[in-house]
N, C-alpha and C. Protein backbone atom coordinates (compact mmCIF):
# COMPACT_ATOMS: atom_id res chain seq x y z
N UNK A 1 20.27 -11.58 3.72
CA UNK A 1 19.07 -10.92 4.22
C UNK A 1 18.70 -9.75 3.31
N UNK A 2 17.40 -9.68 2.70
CA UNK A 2 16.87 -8.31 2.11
C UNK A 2 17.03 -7.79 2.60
N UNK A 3 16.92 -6.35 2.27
CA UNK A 3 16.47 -4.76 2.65
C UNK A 3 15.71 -4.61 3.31
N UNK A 4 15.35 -4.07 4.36
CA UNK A 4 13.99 -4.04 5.11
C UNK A 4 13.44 -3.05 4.05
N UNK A 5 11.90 -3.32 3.83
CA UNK A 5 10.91 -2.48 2.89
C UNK A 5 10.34 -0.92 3.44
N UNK A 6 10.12 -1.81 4.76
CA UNK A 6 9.31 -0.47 4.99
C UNK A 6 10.08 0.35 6.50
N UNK A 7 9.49 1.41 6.51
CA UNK A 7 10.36 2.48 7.15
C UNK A 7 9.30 2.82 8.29
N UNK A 8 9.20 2.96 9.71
CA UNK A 8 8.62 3.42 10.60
C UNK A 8 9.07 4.68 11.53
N UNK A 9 9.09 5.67 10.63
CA UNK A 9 10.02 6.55 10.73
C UNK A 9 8.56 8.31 11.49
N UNK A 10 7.94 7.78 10.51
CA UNK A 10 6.17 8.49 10.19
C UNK A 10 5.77 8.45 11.28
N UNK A 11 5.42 6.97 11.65
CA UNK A 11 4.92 6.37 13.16
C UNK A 11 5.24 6.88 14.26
N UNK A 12 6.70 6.60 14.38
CA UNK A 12 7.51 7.01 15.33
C UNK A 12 7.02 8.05 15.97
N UNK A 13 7.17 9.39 14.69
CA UNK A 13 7.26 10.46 15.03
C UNK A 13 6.03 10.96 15.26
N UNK A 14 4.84 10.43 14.90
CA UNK A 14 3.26 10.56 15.02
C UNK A 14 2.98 9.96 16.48
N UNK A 15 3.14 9.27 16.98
CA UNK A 15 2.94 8.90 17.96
C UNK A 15 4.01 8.74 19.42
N UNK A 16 5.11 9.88 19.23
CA UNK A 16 6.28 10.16 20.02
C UNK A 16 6.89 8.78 20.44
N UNK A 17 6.90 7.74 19.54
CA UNK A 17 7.57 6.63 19.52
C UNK A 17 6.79 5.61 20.87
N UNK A 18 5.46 5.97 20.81
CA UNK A 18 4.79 4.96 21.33
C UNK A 18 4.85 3.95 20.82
N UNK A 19 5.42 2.78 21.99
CA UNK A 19 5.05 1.43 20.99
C UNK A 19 3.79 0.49 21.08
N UNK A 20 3.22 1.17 21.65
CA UNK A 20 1.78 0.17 21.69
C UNK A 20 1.64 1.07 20.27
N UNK A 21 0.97 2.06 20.26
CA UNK A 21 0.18 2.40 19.13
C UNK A 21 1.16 2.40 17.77
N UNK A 22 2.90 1.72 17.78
CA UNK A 22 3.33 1.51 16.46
C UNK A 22 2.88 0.11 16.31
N UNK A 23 2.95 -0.65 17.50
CA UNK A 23 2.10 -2.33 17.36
C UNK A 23 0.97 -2.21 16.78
N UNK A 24 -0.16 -1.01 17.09
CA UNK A 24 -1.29 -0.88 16.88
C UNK A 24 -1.32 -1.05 14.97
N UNK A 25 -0.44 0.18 15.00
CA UNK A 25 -0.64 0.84 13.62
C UNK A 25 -0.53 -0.53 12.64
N UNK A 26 0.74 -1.40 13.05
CA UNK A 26 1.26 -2.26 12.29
C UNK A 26 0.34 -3.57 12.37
N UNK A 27 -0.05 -3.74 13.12
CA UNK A 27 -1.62 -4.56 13.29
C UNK A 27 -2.34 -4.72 12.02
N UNK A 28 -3.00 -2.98 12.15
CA UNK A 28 -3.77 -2.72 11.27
C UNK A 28 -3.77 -2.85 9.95
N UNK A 29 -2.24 -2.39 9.07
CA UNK A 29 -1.72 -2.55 8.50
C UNK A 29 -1.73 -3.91 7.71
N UNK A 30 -1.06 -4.90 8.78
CA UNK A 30 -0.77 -6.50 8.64
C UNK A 30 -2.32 -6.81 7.87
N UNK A 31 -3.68 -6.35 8.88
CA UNK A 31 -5.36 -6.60 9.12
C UNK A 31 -5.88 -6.22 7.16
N UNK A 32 -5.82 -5.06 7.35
CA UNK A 32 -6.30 -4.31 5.85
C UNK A 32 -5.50 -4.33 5.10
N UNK A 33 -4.12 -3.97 4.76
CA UNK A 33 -3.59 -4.42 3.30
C UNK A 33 -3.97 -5.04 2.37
N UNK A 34 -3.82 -6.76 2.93
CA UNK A 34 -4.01 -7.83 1.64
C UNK A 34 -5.45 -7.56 1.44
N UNK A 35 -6.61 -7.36 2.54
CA UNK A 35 -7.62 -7.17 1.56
C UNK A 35 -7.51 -6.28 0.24
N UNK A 36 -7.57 -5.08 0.76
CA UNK A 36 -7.71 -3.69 0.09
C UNK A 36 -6.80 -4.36 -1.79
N UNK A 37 -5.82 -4.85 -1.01
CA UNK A 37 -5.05 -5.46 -2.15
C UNK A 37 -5.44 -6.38 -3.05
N UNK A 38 -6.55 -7.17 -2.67
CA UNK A 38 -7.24 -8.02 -3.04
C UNK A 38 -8.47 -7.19 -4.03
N UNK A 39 -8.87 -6.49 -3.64
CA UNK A 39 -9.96 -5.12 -3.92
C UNK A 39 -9.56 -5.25 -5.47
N UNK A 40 -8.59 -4.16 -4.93
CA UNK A 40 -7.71 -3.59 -6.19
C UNK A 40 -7.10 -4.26 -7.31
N UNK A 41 -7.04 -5.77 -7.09
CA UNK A 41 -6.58 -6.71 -8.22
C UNK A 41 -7.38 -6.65 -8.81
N UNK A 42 -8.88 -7.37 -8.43
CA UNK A 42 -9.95 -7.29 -9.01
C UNK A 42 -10.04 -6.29 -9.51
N UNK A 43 -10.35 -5.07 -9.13
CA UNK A 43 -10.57 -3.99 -10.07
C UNK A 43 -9.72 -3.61 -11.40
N UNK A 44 -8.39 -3.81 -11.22
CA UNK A 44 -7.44 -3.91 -12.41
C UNK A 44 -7.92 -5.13 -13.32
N UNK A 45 -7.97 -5.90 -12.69
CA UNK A 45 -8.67 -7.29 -13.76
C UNK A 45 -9.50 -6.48 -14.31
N UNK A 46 -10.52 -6.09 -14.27
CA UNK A 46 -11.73 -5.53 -14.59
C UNK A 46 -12.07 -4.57 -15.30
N UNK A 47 -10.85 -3.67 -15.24
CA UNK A 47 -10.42 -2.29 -15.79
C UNK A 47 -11.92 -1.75 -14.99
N UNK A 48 -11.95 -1.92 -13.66
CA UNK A 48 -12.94 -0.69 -13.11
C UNK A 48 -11.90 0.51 -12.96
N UNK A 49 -11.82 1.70 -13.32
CA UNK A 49 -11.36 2.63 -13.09
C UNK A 49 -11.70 3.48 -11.42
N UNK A 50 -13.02 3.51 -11.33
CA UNK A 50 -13.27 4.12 -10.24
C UNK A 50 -12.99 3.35 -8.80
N UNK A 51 -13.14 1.80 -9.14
CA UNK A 51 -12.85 1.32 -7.85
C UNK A 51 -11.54 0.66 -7.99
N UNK A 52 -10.56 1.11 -8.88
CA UNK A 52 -8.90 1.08 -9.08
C UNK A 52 -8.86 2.42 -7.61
N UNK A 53 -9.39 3.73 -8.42
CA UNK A 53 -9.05 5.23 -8.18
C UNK A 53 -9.73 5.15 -6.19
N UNK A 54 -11.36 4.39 -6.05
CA UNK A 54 -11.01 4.18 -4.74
C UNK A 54 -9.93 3.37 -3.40
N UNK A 55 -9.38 2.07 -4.34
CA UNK A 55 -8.85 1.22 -3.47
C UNK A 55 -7.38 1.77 -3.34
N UNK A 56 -6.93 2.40 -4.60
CA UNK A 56 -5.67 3.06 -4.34
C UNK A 56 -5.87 4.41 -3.55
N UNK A 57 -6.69 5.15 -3.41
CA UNK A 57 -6.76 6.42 -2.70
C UNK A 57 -6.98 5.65 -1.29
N UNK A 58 -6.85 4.80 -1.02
CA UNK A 58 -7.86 4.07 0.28
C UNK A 58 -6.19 4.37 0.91
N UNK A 59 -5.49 3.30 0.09
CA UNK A 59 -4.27 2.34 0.57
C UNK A 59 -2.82 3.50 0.53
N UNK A 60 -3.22 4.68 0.27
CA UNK A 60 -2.40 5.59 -0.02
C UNK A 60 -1.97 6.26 0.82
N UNK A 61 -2.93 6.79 2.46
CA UNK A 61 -1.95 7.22 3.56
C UNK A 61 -1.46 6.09 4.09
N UNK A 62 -1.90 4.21 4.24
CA UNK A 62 -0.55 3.86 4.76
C UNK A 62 0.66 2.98 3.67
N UNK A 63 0.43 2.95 2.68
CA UNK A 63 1.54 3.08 2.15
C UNK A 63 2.39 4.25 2.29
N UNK A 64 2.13 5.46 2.26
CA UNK A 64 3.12 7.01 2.87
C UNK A 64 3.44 6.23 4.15
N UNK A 65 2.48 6.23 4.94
CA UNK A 65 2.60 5.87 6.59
C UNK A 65 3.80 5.23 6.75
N UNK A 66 4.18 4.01 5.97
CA UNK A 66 4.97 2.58 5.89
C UNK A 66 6.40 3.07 5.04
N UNK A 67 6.43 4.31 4.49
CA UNK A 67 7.60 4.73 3.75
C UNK A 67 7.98 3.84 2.75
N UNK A 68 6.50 3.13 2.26
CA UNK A 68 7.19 2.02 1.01
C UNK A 68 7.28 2.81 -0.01
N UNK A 69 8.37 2.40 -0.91
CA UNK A 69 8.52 3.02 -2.15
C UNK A 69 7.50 3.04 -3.45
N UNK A 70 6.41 1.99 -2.99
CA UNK A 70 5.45 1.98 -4.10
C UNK A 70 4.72 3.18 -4.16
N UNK A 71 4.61 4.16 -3.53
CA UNK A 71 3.73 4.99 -2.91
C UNK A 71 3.73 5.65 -4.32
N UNK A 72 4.83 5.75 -5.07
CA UNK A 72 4.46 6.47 -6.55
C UNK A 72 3.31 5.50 -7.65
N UNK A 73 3.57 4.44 -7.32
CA UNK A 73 2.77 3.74 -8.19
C UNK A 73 1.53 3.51 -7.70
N UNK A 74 0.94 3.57 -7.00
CA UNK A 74 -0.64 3.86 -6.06
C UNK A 74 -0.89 5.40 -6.94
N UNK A 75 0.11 6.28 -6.27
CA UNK A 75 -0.61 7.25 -7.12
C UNK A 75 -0.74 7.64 -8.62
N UNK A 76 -0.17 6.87 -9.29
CA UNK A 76 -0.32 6.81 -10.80
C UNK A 76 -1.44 5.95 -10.79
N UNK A 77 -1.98 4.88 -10.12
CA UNK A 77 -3.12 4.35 -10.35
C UNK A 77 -4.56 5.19 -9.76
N UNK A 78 -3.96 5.92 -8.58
CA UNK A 78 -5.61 6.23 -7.85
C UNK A 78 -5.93 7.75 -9.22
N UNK A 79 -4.42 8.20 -9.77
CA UNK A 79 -4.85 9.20 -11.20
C UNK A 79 -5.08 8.81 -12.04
N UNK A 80 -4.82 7.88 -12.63
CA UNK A 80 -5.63 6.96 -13.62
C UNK A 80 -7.08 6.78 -13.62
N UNK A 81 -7.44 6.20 -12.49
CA UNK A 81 -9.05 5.95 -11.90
C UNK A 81 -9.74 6.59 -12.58
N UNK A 82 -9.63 8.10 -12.27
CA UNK A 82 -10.02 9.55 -12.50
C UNK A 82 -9.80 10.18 -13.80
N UNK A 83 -8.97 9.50 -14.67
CA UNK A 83 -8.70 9.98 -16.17
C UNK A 83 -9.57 9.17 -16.89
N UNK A 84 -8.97 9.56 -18.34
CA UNK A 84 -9.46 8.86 -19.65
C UNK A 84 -7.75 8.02 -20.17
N UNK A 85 -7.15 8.21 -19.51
CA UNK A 85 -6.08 8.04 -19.75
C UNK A 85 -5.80 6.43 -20.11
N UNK A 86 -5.37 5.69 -21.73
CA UNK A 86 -5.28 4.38 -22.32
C UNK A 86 -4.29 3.74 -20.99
N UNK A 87 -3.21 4.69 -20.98
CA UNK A 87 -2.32 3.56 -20.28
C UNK A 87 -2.28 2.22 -19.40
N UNK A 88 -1.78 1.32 -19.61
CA UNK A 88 -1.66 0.33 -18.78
C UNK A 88 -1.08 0.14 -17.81
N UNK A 89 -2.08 -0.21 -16.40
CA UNK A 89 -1.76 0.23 -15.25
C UNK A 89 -1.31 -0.86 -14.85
N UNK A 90 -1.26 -2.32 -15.38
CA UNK A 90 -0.92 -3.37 -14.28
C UNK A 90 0.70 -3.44 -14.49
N UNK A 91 1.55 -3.40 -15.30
CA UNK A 91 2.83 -3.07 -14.19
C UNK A 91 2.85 -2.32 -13.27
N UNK A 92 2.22 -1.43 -12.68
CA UNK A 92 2.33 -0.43 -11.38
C UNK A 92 1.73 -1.13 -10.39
N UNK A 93 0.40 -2.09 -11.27
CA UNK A 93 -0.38 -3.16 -9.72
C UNK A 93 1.10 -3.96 -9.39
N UNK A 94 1.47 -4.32 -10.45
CA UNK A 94 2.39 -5.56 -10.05
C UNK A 94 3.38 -5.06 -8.92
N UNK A 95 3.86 -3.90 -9.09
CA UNK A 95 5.07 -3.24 -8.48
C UNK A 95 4.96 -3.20 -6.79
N UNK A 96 3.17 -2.67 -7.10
CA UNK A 96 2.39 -2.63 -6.08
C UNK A 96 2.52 -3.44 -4.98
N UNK A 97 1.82 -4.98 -5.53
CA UNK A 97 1.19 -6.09 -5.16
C UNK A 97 2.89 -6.57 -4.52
N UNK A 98 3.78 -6.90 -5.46
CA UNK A 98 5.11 -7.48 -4.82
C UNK A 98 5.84 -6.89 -3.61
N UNK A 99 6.00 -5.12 -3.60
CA UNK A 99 5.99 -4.55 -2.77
C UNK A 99 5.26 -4.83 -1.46
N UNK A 100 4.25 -4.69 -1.26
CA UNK A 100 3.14 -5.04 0.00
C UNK A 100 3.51 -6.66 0.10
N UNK A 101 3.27 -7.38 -0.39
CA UNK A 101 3.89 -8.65 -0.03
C UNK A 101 5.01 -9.15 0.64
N UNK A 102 6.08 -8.55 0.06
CA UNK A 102 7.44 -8.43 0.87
C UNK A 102 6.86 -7.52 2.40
N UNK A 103 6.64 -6.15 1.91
CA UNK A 103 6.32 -5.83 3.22
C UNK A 103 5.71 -6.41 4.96
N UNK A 104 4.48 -7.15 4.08
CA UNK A 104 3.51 -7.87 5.00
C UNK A 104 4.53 -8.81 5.56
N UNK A 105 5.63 -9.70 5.36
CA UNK A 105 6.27 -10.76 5.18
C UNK A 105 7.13 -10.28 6.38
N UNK A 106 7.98 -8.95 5.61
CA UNK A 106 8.61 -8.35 6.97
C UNK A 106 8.22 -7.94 8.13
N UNK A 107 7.06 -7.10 8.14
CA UNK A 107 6.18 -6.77 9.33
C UNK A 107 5.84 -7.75 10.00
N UNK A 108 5.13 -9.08 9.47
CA UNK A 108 5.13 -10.07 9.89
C UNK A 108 6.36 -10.82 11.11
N UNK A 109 7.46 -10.79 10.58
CA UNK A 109 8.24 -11.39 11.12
C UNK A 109 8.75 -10.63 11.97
N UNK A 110 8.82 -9.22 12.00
CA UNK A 110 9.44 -8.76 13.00
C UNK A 110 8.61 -7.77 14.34
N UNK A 111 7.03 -8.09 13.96
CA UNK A 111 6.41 -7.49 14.77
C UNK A 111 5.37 -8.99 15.32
């Protein structure tokens, strides 16, 4: 068995360990991710910078929310957006994209 990915630790404590509204949260979560994620591929395909810098600023309180570890690599992309900066951002999508996948997978199964 993997690691569980993500951490509901945030939730918990945001909502005094209500579990309707951690069902809620994780709903939502499950609902908007893969789009937003979908967004953001495209935009890396594309080298849009600004709608890299929106879809990662989007996806950035619940990745924190979810305690996934990608949360550094969102924000090297939503600062990128916003620079002039050459670097190449799609290993960080990738890190991204595999991350949330596993995630969705787990949330999935256990909510």
């Amino acid at each position: 068995m993997k690691q569980q990915l993500y951490d509901l630790q945030k939730i918990k404590e945001l909502s005094d360990n209500d579990a309707d509204f951690i069902k809620d949260m994780v709903d939502m979560f499950i609902t908007e991710i893969p789009r937003d994620l979908e967004h953001l591929a495209v935009a890396v395909i594309e080298d849009d910078r600004t709608r890299v810098h929106d879809y990662a600023h989007k996806m950035k309180p619940s990745i924190d929310m979810f305690g996934l570890k990608c949360l550094n690599d969102i924000l090297i992309m939503e600062a990128w957006g916003r620079s002039d900066d050459e670097m190449d951002i799609k290993e960080h999508f990738m890190r991204v994209n595999q991350e949330l996948d596993m995630a969705l997978i787990q949330l999935k199964r256990d909510f």
